[in-house]
N, C-alpha and C. Protein backbone atom coordinates (compact mmCIF):
# COMPACT_ATOMS: atom_id res chain seq x y z
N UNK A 1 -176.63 -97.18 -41.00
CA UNK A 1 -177.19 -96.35 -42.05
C UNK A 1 -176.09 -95.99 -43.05
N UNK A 2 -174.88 -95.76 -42.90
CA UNK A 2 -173.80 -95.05 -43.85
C UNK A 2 -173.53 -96.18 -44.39
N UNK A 3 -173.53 -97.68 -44.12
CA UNK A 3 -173.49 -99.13 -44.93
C UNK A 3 -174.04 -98.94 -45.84
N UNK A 4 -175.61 -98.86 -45.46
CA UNK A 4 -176.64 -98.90 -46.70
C UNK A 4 -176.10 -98.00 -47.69
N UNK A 5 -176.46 -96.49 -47.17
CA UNK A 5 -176.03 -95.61 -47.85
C UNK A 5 -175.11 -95.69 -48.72
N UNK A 6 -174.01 -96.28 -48.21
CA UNK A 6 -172.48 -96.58 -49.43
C UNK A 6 -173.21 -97.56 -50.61
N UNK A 7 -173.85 -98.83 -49.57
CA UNK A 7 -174.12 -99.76 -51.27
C UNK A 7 -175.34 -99.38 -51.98
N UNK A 8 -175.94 -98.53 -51.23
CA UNK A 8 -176.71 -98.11 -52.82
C UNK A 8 -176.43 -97.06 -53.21
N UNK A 9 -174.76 -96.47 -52.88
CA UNK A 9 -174.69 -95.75 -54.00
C UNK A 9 -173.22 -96.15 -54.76
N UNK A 10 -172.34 -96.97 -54.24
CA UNK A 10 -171.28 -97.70 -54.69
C UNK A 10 -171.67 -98.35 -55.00
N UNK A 11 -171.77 -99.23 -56.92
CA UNK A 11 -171.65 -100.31 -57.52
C UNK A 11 -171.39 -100.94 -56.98
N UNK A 12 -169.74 -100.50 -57.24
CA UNK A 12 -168.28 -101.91 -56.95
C UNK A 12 -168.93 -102.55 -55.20
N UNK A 13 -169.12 -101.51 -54.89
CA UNK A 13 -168.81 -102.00 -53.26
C UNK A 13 -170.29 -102.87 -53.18
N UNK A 14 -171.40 -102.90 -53.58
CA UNK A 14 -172.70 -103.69 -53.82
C UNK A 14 -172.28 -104.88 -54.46
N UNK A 15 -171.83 -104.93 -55.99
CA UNK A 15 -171.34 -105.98 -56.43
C UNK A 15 -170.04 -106.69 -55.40
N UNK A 16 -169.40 -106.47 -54.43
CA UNK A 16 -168.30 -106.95 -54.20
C UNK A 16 -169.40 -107.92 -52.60
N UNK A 17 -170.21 -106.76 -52.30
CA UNK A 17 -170.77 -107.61 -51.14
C UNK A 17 -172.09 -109.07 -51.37
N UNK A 18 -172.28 -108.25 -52.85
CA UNK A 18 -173.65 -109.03 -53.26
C UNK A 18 -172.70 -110.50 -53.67
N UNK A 19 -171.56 -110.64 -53.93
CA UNK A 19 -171.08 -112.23 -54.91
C UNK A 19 -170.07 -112.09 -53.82
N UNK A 20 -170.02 -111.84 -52.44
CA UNK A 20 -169.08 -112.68 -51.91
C UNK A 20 -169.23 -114.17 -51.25
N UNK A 21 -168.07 -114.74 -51.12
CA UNK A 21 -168.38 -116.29 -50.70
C UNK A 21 -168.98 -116.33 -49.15
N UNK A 22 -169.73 -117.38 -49.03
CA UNK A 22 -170.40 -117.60 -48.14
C UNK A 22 -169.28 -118.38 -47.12
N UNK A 23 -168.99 -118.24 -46.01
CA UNK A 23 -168.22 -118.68 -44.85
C UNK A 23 -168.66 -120.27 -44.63
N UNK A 24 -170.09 -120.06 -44.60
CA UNK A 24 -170.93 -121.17 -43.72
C UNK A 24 -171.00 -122.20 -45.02
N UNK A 25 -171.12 -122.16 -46.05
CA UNK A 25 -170.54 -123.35 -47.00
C UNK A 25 -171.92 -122.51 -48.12
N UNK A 26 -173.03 -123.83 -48.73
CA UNK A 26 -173.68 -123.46 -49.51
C UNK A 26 -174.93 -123.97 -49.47
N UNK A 27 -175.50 -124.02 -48.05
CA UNK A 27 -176.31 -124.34 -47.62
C UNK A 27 -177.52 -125.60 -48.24
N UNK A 28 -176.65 -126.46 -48.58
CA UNK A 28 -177.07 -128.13 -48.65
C UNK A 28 -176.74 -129.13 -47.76
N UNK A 29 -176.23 -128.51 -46.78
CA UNK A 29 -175.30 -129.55 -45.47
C UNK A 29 -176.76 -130.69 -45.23
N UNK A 30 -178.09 -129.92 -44.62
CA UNK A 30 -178.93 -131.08 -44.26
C UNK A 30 -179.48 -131.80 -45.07
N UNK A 31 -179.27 -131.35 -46.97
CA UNK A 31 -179.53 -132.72 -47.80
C UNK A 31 -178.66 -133.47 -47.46
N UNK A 32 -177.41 -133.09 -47.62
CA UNK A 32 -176.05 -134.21 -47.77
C UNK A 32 -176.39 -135.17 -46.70
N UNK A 33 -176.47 -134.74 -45.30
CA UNK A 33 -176.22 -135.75 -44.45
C UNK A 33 -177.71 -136.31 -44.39
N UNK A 34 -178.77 -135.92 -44.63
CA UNK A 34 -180.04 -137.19 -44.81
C UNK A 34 -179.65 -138.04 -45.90
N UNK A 35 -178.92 -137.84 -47.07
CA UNK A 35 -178.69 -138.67 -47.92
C UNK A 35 -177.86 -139.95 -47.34
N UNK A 36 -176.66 -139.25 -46.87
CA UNK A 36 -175.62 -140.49 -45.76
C UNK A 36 -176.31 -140.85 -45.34
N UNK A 37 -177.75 -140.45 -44.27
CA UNK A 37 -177.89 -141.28 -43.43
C UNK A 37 -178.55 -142.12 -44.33
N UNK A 38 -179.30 -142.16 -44.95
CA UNK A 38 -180.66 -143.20 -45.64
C UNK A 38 -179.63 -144.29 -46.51
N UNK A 39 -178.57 -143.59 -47.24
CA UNK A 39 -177.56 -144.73 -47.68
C UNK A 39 -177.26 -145.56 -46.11
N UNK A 40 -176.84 -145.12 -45.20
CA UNK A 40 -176.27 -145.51 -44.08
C UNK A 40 -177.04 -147.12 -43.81
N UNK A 41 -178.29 -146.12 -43.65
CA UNK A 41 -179.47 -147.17 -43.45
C UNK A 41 -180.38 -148.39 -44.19
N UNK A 42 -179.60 -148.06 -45.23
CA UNK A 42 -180.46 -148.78 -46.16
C UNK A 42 -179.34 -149.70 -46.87
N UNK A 43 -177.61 -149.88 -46.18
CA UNK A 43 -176.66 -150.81 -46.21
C UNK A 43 -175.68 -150.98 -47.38
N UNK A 44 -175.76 -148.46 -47.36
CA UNK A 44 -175.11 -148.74 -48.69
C UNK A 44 -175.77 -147.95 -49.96
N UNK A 45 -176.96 -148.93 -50.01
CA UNK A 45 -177.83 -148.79 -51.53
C UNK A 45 -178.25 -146.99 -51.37
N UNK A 46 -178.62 -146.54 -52.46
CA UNK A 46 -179.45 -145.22 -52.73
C UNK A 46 -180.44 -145.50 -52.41
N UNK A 47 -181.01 -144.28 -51.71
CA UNK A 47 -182.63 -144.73 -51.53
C UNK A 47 -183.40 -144.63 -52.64
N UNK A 48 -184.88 -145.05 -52.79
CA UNK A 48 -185.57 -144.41 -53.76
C UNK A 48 -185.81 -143.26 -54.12
């Protein structure tokens, strides 16, 4: 409760939590690797 409490009433500290970087990347990992695989599979080429 005193979390909340601080960011809605601290700006800075809202803005600092709202635009921080994400650890876990930027959550496109399972496009990327269906893309590899279908190139993978398809010997290379882009898929359609």
């Amino acid at each position: 409760i005193d979390n909340v409490t601080m960011l809605l009433s601290d700006e800075r500290a809202y803005a600092d939590m709202a635009n921080a970087a994400n650890p876990y990347g930027d959550g496109r990992a399972t496009e990327r690797i269906l893309d590899a695989s279908a190139r993978f599979l398809n010997g290379g080429e882009e898929s359609p």
